[in-house]
PDB file of N, CA and C in Angstrom:
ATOM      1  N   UNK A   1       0.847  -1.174   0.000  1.00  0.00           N
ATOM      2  CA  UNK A   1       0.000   0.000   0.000  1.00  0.00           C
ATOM      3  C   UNK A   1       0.883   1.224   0.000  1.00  0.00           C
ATOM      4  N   UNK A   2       0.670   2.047  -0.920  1.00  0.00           N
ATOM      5  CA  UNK A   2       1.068   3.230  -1.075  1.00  0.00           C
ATOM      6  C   UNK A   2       0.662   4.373  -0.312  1.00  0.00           C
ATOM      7  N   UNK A   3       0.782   5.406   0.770  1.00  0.00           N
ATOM      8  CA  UNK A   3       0.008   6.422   1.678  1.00  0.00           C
ATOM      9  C   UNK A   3       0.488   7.952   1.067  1.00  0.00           C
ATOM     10  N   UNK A   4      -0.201   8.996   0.689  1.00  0.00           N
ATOM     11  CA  UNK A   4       0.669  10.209   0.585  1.00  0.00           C
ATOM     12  C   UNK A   4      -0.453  11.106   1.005  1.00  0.00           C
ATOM     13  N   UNK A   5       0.233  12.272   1.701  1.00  0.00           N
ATOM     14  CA  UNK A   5      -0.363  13.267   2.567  1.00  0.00           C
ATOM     15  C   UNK A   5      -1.667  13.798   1.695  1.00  0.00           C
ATOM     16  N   UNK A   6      -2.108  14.928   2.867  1.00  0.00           N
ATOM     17  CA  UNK A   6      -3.528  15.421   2.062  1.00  0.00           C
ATOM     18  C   UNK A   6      -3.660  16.132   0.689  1.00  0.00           C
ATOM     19  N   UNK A   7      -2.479  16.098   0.320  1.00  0.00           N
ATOM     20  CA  UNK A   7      -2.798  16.911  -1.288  1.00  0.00           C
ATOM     21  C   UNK A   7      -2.711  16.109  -2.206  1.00  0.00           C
ATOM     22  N   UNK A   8      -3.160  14.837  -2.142  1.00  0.00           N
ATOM     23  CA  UNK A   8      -3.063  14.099  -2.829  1.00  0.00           C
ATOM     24  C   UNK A   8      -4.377  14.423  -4.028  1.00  0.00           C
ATOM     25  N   UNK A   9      -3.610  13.860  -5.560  1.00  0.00           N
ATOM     26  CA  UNK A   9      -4.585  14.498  -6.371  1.00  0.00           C
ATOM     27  C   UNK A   9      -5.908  13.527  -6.583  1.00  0.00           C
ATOM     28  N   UNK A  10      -6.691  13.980  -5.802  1.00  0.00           N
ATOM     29  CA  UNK A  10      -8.032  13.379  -5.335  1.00  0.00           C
ATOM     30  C   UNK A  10      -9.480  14.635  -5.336  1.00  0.00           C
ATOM     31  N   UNK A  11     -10.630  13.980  -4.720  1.00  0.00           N
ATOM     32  CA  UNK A  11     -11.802  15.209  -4.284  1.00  0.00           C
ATOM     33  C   UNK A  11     -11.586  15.957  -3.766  1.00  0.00           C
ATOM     34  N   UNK A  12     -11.447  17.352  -3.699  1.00  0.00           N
ATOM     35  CA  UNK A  12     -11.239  18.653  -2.630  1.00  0.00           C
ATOM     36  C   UNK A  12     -12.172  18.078  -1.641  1.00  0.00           C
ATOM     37  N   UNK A  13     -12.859  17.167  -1.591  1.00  0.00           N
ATOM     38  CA  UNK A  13     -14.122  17.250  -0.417  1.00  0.00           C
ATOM     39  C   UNK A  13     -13.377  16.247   0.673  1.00  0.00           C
ATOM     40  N   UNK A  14     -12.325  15.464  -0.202  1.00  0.00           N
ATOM     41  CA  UNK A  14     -11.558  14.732   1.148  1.00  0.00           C
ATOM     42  C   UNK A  14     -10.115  15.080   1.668  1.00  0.00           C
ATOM     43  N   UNK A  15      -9.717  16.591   0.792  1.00  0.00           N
ATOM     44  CA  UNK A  15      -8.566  17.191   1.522  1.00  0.00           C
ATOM     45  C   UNK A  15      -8.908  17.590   2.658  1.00  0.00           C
ATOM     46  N   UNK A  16      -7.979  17.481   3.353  1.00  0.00           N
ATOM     47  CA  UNK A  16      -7.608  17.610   4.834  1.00  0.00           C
ATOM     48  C   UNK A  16      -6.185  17.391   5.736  1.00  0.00           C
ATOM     49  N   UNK A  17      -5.893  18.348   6.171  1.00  0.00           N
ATOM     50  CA  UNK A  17      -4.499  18.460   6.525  1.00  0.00           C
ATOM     51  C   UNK A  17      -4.159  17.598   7.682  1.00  0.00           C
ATOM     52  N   UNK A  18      -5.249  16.811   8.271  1.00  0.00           N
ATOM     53  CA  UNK A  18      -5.554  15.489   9.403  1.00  0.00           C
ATOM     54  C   UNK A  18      -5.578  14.214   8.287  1.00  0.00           C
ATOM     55  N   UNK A  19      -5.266  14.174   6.878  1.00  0.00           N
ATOM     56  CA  UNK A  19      -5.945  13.194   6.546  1.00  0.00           C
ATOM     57  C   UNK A  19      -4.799  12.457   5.985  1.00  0.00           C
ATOM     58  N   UNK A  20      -4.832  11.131   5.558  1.00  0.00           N
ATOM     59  CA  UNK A  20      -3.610  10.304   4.619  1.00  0.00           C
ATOM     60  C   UNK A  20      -4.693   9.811   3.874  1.00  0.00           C
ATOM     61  N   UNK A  21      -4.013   9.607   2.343  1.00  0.00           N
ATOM     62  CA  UNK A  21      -4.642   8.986   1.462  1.00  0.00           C
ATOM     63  C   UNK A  21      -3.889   7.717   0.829  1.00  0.00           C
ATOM     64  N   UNK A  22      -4.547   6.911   0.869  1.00  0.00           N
ATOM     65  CA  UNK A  22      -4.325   5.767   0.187  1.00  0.00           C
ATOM     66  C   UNK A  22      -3.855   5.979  -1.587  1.00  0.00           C
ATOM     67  N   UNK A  23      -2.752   6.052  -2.215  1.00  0.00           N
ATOM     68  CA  UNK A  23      -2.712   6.183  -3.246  1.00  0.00           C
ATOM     69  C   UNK A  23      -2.577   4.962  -4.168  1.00  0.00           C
ATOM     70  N   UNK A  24      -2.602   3.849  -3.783  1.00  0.00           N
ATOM     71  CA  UNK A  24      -2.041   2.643  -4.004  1.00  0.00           C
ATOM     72  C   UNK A  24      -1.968   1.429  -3.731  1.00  0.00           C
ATOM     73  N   UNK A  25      -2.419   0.344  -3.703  1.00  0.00           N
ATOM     74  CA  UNK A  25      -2.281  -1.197  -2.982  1.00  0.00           C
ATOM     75  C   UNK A  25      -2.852  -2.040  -4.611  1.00  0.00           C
ATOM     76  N   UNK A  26      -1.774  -3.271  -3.816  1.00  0.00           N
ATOM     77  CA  UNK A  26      -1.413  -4.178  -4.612  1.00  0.00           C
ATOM     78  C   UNK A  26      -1.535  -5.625  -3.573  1.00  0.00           C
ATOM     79  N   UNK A  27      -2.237  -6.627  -4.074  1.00  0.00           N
ATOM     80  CA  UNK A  27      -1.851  -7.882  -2.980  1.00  0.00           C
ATOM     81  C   UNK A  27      -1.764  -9.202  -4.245  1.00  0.00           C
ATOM     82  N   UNK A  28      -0.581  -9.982  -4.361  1.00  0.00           N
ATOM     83  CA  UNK A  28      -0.649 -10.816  -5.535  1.00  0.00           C
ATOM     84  C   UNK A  28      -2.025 -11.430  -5.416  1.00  0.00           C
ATOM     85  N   UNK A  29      -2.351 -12.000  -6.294  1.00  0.00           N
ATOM     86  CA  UNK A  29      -3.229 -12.896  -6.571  1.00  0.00           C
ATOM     87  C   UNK A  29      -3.410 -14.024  -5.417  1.00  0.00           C
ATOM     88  N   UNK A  30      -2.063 -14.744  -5.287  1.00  0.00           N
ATOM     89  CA  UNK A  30      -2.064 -15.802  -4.502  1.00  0.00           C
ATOM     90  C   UNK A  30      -2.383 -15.550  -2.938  1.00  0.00           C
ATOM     91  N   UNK A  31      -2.467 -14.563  -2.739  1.00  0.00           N
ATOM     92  CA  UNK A  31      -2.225 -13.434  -1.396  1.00  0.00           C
ATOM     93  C   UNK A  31      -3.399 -13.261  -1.129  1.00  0.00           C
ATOM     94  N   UNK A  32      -4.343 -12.655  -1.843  1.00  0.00           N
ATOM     95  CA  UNK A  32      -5.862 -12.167  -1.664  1.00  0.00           C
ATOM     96  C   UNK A  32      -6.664 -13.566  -0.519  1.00  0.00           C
ATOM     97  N   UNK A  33      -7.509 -12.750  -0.344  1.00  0.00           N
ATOM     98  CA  UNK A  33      -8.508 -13.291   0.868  1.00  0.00           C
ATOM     99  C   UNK A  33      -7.891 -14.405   1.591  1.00  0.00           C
ATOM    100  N   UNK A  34      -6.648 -13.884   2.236  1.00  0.00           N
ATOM    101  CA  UNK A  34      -5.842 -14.525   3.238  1.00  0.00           C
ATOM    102  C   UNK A  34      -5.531 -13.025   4.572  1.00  0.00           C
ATOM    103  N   UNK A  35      -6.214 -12.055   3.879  1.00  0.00           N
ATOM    104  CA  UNK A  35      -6.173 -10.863   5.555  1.00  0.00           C
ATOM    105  C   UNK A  35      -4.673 -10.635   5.135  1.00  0.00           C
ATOM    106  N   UNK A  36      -4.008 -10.551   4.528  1.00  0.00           N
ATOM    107  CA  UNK A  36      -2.789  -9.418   4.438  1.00  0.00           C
ATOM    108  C   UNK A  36      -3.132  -8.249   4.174  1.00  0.00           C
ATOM    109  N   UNK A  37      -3.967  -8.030   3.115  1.00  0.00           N
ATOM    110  CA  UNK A  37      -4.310  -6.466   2.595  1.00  0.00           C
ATOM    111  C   UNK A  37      -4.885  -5.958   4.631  1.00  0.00           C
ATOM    112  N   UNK A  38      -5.758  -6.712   4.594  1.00  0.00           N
ATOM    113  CA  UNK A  38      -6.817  -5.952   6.046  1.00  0.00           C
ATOM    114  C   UNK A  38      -5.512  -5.836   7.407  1.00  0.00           C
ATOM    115  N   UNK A  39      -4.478  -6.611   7.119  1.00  0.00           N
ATOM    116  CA  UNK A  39      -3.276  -6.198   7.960  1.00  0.00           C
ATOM    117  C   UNK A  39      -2.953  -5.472   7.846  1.00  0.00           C
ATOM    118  N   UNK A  40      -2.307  -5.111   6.509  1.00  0.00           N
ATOM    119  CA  UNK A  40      -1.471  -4.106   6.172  1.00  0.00           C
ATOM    120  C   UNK A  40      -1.960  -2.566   6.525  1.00  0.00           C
ATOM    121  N   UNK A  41      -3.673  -2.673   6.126  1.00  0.00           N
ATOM    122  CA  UNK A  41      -4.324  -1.221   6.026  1.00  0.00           C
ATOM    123  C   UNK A  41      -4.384  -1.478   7.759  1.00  0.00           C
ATOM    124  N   UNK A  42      -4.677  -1.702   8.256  1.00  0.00           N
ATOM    125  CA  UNK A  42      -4.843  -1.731   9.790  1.00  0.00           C
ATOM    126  C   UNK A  42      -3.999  -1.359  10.606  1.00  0.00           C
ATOM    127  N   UNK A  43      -2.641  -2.092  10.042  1.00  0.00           N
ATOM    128  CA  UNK A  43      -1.732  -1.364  10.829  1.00  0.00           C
ATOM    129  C   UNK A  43      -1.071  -0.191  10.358  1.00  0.00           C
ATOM    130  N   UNK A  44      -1.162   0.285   9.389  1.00  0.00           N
ATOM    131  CA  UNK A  44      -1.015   1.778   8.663  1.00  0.00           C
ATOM    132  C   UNK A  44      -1.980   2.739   9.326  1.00  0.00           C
ATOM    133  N   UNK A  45      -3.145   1.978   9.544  1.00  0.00           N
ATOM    134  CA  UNK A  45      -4.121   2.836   9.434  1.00  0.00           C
ATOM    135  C   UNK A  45      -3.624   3.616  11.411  1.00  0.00           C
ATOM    136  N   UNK A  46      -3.475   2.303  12.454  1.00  0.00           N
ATOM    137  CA  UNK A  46      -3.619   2.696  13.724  1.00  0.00           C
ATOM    138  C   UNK A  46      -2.084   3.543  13.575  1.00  0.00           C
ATOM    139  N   UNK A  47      -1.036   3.521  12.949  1.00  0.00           N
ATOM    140  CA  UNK A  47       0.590   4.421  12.693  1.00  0.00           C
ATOM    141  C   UNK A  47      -0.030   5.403  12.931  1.00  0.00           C
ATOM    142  N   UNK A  48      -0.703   5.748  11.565  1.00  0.00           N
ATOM    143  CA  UNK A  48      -1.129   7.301  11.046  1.00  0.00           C
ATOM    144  C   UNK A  48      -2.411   7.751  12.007  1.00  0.00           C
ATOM    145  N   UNK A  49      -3.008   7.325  13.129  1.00  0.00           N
ATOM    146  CA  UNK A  49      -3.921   7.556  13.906  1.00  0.00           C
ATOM    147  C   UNK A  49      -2.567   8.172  15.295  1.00  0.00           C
ATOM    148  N   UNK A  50      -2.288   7.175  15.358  1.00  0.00           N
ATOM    149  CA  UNK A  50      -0.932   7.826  16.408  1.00  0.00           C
ATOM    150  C   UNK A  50      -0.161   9.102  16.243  1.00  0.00           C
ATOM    151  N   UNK A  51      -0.151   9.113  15.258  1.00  0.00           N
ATOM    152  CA  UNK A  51       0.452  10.428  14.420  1.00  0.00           C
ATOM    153  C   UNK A  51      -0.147  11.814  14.405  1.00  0.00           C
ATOM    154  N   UNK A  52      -2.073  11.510  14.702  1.00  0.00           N
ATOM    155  CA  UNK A  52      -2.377  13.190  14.740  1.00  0.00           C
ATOM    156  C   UNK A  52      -3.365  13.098  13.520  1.00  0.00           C
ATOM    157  N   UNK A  53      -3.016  11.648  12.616  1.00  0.00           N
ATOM    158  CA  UNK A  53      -3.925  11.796  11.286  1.00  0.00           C
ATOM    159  C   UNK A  53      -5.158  11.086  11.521  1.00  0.00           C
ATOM    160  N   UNK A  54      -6.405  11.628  11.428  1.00  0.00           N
ATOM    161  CA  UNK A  54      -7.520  11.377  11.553  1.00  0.00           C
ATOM    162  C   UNK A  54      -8.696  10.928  10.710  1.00  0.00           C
ATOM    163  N   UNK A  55      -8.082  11.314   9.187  1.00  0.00           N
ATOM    164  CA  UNK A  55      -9.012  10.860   8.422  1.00  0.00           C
ATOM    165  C   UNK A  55      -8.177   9.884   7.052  1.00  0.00           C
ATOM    166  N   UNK A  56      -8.746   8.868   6.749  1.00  0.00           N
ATOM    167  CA  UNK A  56      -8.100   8.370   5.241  1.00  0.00           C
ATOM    168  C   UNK A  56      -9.253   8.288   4.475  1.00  0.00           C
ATOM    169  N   UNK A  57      -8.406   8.864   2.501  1.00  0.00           N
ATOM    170  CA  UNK A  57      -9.108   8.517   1.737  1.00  0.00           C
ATOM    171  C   UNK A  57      -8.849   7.626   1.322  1.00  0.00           C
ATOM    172  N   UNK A  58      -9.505   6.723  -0.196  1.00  0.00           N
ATOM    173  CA  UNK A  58      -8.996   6.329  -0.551  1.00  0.00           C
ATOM    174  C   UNK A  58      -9.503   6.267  -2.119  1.00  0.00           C
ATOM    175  N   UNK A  59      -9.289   6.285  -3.031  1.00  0.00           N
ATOM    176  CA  UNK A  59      -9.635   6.502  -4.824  1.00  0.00           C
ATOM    177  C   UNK A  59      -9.484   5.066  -5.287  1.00  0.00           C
ATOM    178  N   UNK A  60     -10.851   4.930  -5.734  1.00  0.00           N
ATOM    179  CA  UNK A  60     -10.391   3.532  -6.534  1.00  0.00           C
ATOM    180  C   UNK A  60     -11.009   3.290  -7.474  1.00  0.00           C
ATOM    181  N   UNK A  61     -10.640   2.490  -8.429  1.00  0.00           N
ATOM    182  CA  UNK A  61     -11.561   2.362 -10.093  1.00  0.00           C
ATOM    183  C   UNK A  61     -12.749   1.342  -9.440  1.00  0.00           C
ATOM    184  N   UNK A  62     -13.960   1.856  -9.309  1.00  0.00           N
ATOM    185  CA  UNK A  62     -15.070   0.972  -8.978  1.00  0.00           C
ATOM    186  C   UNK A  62     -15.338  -0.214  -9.819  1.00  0.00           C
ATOM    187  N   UNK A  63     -14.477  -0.101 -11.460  1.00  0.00           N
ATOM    188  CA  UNK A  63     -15.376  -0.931 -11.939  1.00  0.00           C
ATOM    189  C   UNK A  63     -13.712  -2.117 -11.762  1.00  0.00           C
ATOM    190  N   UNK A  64     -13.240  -2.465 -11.178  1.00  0.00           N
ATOM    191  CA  UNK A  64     -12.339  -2.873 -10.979  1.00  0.00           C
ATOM    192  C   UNK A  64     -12.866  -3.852  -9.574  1.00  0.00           C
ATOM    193  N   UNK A  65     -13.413  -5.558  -9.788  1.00  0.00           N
ATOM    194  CA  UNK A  65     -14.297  -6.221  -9.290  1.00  0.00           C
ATOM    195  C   UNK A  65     -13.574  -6.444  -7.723  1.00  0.00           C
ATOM    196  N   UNK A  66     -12.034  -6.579  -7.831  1.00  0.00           N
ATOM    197  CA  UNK A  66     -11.432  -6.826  -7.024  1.00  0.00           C
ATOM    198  C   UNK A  66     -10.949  -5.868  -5.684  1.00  0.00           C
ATOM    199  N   UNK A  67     -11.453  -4.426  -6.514  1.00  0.00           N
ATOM    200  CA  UNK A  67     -10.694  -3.266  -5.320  1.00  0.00           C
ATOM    201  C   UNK A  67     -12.156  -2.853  -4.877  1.00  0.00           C
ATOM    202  N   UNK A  68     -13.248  -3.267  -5.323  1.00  0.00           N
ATOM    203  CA  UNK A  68     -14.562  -2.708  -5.138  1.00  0.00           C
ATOM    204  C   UNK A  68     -14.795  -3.560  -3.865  1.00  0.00           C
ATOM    205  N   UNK A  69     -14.341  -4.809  -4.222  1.00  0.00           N
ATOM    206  CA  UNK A  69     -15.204  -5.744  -3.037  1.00  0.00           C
ATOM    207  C   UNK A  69     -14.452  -5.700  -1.421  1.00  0.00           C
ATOM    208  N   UNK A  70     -12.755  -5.353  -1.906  1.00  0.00           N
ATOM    209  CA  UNK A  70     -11.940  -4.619  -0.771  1.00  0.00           C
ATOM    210  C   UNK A  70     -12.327  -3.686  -0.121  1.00  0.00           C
ATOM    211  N   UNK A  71     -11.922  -2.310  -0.829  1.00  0.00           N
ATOM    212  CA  UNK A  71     -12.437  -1.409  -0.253  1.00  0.00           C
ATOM    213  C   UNK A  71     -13.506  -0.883   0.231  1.00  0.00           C
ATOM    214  N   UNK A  72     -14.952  -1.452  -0.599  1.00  0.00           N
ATOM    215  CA  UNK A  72     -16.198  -1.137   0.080  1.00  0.00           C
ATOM    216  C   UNK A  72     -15.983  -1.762   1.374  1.00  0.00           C
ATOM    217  N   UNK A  73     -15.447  -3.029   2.139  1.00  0.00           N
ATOM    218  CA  UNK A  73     -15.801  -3.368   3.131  1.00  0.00           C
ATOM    219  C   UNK A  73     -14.446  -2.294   4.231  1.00  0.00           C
ATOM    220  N   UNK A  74     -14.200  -1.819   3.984  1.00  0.00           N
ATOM    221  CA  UNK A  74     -13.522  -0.784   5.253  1.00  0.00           C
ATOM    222  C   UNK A  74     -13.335   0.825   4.728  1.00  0.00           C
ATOM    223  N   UNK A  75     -14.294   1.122   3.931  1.00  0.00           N
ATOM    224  CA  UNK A  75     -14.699   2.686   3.371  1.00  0.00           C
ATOM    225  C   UNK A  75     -16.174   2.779   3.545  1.00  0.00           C
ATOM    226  N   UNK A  76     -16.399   3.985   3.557  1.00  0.00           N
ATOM    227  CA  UNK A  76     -17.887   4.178   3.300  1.00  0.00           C
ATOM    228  C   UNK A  76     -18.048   5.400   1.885  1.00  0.00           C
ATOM    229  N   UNK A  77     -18.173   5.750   0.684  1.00  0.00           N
ATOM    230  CA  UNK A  77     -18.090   6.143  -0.022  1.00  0.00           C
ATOM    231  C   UNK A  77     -18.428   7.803   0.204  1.00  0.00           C
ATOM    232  N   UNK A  78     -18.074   8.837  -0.388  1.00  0.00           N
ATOM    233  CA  UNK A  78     -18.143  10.164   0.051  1.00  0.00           C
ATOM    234  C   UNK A  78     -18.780  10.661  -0.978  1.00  0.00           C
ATOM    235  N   UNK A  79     -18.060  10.042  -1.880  1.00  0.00           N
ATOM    236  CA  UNK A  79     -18.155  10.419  -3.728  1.00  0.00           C
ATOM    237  C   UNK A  79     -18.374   9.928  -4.389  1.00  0.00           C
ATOM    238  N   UNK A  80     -19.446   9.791  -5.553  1.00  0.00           N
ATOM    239  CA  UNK A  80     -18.915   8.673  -6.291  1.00  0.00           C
ATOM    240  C   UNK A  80     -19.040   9.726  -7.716  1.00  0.00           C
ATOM    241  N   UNK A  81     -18.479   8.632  -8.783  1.00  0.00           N
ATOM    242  CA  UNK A  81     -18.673   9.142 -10.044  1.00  0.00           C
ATOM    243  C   UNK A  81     -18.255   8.276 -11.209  1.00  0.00           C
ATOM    244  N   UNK A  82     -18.665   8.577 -12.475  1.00  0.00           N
ATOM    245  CA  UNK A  82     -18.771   7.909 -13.269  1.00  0.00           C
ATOM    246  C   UNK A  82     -18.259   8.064 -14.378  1.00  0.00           C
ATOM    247  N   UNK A  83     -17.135   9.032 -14.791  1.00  0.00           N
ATOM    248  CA  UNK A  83     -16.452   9.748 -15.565  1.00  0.00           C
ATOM    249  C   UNK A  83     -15.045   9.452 -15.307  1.00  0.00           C
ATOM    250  N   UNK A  84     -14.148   9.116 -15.876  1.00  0.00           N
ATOM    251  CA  UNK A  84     -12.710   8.359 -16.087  1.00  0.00           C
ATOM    252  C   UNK A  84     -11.934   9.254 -17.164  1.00  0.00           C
ATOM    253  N   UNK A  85     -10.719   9.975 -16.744  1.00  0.00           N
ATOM    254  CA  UNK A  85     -10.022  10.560 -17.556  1.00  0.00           C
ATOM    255  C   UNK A  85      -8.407  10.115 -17.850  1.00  0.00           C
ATOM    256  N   UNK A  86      -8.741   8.843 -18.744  1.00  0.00           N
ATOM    257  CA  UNK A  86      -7.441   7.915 -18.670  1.00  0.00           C
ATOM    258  C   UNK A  86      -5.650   9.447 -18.596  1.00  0.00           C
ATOM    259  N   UNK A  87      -5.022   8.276 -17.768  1.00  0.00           N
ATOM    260  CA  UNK A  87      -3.796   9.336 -17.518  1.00  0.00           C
ATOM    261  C   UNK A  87      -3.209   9.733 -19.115  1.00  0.00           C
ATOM    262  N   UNK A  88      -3.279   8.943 -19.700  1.00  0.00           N
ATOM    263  CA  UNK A  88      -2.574   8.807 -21.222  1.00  0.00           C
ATOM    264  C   UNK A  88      -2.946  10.447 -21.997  1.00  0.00           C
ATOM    265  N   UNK A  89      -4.884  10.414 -21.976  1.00  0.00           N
ATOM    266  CA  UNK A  89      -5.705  11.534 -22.408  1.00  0.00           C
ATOM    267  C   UNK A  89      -5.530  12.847 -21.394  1.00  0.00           C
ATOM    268  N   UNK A  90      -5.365  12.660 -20.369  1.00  0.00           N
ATOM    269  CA  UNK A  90      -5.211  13.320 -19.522  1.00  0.00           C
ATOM    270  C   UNK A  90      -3.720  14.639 -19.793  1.00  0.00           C
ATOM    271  N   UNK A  91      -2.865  14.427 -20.620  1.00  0.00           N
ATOM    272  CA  UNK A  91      -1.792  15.052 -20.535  1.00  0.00           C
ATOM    273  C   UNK A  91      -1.506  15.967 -22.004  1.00  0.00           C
TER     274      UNK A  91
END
């Protein structure tokens, strides 16, 4: 899992100078639904609670079957949307 501070390029509605954002996670294949990912974010998550940081986001491609079924179970959604501006088009 990748973490970078609140200016991360995300919703203005979840900047916050209390907050860390998730920019990133990866768990191999062979790895999944064995509780490493729910380790990993857990114990990141209680670091950055020790620290003063109070809120995490986190951005993820919804239609992406595998980060949807992750992250919905330890997010509650703020935002959603339905518009994708590949990085490639983007520049």
């Amino acid at each position: 899992m990748r973490f970078d501070a609140y200016d991360f390029d995300s919703v203005a509605i979840v900047e916050s100078e209390v907050a860390i954002a998730i920019t990133g996670a990866y768990i191999r294949p062979a790895y999944r639904g064995q509780r490493a990912a729910a380790a990993l974010l857990d114990a990141a998550l209680r670091d950055y609670h020790a620290r003063g940081l109070r809120y995490c986001a986190v951005n993820f491609e919804s239609f992406n079957p595998a980060a949807t079924a992750f992250w919905m179970n330890y997010f509650e959604p703020v935002c959603l949307s339905v518009v994708r501006v590949p990085e490639s088009v983007a520049s």
